[in-house]
Protein backbone atom coordinates (compact mmCIF):
# COMPACT_ATOMS: atom_id res chain seq x y z
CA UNK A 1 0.00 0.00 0.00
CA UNK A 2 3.20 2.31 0.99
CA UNK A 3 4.47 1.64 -2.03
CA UNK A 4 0.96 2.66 -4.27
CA UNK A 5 0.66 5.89 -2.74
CA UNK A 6 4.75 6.66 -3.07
CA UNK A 7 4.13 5.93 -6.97
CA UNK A 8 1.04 8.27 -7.09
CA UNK A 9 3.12 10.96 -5.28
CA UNK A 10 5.78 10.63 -7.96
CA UNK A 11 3.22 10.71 -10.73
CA UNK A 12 1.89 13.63 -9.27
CA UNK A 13 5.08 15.75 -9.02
CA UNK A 14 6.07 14.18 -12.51
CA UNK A 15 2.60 15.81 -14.55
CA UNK A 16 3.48 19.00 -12.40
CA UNK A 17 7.00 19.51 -13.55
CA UNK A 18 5.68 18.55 -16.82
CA UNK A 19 3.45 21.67 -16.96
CA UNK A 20 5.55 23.95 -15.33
CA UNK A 21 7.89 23.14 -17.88
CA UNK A 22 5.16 23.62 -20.93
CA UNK A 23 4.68 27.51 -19.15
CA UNK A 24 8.36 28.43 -19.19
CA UNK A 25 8.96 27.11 -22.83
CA UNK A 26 5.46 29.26 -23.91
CA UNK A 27 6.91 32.09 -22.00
CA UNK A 28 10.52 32.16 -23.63
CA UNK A 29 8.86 31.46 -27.26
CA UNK A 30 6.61 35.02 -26.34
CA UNK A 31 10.18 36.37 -25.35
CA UNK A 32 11.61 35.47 -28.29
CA UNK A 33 8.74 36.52 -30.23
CA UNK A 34 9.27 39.92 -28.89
CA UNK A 35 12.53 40.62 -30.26
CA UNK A 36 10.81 40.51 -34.18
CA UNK A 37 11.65 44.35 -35.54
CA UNK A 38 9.01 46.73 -35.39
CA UNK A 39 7.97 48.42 -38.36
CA UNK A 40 7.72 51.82 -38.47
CA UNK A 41 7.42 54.62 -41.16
CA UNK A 42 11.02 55.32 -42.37
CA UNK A 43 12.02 59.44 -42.70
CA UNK A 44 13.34 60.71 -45.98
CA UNK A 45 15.99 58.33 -47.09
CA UNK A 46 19.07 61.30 -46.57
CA UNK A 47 18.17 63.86 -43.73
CA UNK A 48 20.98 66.47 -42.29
CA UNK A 49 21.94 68.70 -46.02
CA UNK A 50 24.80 68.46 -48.05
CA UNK A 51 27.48 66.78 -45.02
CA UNK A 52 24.97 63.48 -44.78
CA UNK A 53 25.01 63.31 -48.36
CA UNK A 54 28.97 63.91 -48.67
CA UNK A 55 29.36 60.83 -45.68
CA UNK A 56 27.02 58.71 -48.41
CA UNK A 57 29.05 59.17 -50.82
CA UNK A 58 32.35 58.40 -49.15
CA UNK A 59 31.47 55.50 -47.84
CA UNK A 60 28.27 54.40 -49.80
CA UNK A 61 28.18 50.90 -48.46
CA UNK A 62 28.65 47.36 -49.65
CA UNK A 63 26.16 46.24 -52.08
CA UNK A 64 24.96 43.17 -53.06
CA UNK A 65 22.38 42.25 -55.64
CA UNK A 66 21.30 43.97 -59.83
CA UNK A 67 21.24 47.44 -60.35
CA UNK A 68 18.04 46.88 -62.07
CA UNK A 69 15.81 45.65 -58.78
CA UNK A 70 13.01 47.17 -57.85
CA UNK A 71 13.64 47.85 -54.61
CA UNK A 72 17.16 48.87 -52.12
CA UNK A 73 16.95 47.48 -48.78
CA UNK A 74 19.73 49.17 -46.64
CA UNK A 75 20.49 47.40 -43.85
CA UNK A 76 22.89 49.70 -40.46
CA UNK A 77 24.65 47.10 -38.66
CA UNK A 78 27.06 46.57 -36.44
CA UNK A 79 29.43 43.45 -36.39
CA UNK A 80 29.98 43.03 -32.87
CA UNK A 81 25.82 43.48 -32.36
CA UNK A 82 24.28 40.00 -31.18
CA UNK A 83 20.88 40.67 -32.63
CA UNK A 84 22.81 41.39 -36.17
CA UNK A 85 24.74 38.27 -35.90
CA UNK A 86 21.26 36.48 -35.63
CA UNK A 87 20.06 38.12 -38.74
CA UNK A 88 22.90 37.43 -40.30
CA UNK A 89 23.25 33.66 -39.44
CA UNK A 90 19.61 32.92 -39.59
CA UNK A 91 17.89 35.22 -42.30
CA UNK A 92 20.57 36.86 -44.19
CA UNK A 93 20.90 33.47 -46.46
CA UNK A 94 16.91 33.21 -47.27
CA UNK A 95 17.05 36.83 -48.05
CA UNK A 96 19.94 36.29 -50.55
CA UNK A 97 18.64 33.20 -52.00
CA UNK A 98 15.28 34.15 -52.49
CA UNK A 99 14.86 37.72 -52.86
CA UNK A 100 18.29 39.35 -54.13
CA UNK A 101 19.56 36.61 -56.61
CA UNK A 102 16.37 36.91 -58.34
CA UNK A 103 16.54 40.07 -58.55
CA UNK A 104 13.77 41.30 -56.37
CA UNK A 105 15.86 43.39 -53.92
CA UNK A 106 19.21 45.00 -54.07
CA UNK A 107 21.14 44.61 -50.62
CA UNK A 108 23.01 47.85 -49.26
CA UNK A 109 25.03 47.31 -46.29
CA UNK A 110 26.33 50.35 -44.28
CA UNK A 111 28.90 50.56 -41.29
CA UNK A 112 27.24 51.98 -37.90
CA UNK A 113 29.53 50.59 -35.12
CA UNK A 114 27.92 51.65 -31.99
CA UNK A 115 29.40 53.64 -28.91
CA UNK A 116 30.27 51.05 -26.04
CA UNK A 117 31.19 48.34 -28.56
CA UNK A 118 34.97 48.68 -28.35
CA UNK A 119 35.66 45.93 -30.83
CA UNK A 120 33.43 46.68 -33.36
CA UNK A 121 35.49 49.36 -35.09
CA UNK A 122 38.43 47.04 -35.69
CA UNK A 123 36.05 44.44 -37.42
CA UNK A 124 34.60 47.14 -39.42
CA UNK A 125 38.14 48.22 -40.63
CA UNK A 126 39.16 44.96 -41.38
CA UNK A 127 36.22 43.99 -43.18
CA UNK A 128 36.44 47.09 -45.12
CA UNK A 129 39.98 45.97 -45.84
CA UNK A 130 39.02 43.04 -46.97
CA UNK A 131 36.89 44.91 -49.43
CA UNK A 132 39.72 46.00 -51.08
CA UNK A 133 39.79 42.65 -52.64
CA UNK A 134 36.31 42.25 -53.35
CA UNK A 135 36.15 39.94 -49.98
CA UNK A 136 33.88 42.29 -47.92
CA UNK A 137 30.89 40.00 -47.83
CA UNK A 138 33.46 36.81 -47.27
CA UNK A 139 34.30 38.83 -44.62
CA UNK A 140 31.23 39.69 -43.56
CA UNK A 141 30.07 36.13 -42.77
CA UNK A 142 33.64 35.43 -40.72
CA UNK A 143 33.08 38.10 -38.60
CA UNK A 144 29.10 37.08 -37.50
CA UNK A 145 29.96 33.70 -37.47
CA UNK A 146 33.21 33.91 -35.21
CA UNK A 147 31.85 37.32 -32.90
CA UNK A 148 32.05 35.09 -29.81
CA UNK A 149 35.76 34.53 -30.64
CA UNK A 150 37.23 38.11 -31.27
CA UNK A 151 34.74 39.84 -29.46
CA UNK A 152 35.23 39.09 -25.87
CA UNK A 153 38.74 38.00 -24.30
CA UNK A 154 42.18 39.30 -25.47
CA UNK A 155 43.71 38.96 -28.92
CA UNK A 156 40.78 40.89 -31.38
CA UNK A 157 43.95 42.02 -33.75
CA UNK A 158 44.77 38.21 -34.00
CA UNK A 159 41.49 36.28 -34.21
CA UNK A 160 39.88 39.00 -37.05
CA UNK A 161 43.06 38.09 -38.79
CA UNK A 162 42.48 34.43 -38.75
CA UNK A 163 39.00 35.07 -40.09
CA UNK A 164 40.41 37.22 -42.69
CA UNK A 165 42.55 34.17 -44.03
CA UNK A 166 39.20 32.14 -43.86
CA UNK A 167 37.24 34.73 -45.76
CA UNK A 168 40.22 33.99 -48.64
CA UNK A 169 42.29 37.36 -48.17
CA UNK A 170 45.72 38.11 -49.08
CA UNK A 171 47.14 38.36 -45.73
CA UNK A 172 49.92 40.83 -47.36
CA UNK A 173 47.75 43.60 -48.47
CA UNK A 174 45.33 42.79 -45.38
CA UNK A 175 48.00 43.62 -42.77
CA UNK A 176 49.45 46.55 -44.75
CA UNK A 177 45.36 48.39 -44.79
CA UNK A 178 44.79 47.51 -40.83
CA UNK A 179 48.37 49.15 -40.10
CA UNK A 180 47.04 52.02 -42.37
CA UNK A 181 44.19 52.65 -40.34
CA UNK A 182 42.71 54.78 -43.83
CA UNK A 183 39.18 53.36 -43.46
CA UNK A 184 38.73 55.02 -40.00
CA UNK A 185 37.51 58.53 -41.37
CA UNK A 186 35.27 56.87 -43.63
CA UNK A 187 33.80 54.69 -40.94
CA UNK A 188 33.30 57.37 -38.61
CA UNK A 189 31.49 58.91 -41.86
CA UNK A 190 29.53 55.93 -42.01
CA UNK A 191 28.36 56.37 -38.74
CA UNK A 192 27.86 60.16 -38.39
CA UNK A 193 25.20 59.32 -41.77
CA UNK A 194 23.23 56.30 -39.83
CA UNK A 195 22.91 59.10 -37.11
CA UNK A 196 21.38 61.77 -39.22
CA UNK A 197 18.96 59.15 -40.78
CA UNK A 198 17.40 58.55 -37.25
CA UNK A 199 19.09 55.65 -36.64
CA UNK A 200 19.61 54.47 -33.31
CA UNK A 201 19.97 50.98 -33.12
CA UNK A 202 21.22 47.97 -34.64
CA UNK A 203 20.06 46.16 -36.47
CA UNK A 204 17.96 49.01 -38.19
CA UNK A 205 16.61 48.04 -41.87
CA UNK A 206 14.79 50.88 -44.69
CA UNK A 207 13.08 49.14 -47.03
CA UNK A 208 11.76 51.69 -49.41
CA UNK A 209 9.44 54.28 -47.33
CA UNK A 210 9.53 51.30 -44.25
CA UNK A 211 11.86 51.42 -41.46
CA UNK A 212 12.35 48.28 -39.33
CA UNK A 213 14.29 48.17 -36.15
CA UNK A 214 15.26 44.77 -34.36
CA UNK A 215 15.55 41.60 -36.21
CA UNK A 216 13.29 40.80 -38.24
CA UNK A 217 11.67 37.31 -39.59
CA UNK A 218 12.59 35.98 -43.66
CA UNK A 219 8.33 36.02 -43.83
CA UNK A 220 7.94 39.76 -42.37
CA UNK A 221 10.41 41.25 -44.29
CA UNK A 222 9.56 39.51 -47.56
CA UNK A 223 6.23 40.82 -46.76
CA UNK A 224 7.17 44.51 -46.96
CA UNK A 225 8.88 43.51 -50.21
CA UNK A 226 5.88 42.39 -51.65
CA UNK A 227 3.58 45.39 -50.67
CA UNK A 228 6.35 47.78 -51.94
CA UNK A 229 7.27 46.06 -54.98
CA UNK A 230 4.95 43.32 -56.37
CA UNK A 231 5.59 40.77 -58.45
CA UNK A 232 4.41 41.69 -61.99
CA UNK A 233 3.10 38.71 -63.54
């Protein structure tokens, strides 16, 4: 009889744990949820006169994607941002398969390091080194993919170097641009332009008249894409 009720108790405790454990996994996927990027109406595409538009022009981005889409998505990131890394990792590769290889979208990406990230403007330079010979998106993918290597700890010179010689860079010419340090007007450029569009965070995406904030699902921004510029059939 002891031994009945023992194995009811269990039972009991075992359906309890069970449902406490169903409300913490609904309660991290509404967390999770929560982090989607929320839409908002974008401002004019260049705000702050003639200086915004000079920092566009020096340092006009990375682009990826035909001349002849429809539509520019411009995406202000920052490589040592967590939430851009997840974009990046998770998103980025539907985005390019789907929407800018066919020719839907044209991909812009601009430089906006933010203040408190001390790292980030070293991976920025480098990858803009690396751009030099037409590795800046080989680059690109390194840096997201390894930030939990170079971005915390000692040795950031070091690691974004062994990334660089993943990405397929000359190591020569690589080493002789970081020493150079000639990208770090332009970058601070960069920056000063994401600033005078309103942007505060990373990552922050216009899409045409729409301005997204946060990351943001393959199916929500393909969504936006669609509204804006629909498939003519």
């Amino acid at each position: 009889m002891a031994g009945a009720v023992a194995l009811k108790r269990f039972y009991v405790i075992l359906a309890v744990l069970a449902v406490a454990g169903g409300v913490a996994i609904w309660q991290l996927g509404r967390s999770r949820a929560g982090q989607a990027g929320t839409v908002q109406v974008a401002p004019a595409p260049v705000t702050g006169g003639a200086g915004a538009a000079g920092a566009a022009e020096a340092m006009p981005g990375y682009v990826m994607g035909s001349d002849s889409a429809a539509l520019e998505v411009v995406e202000y990131a920052d490589f040592q941002c967590p939430a851009c890394r997840i974009f990046s990792i998770l998103t980025m590769p539907d985005v390019v398969e789907r929407l800018v290889r066919p020719g839907r979208i044209r991909w812009r990406f601009r430089d906006f390091p933010l203040p408190g990230h001390d790292r980030s403007p070293l991976a920025h330079h480098a990858a803009a080194c690396a751009g030099e010979q037409g590795k800046f998106w080989a680059m690109h993918d390194q840096l997201y993919a390894g930030q939990d290597q170079w971005a915390a700890g000692g040795g950031a010179d070091r690691k974004i170097r062994d990334l660089a010689r993943t990405a397929g860079v000359d190591l020569g010419q690589y080493d002789e641009c970081t020493r150079s340090r000639r990208y770090e007007a332009r970058l601070a450029a960069s920056r000063d332009f994401a600033a005078a569009q309103g942007v505060q965070s990373t990552p922050t995406f216009v899409i045409g008249s729409v301005r997204v904030s946060g990351t943001i699902p393959y199916d929500q921004l393909k969504a936006i894409v669609d509204s804006l510029a629909p498939i003519r059939r």
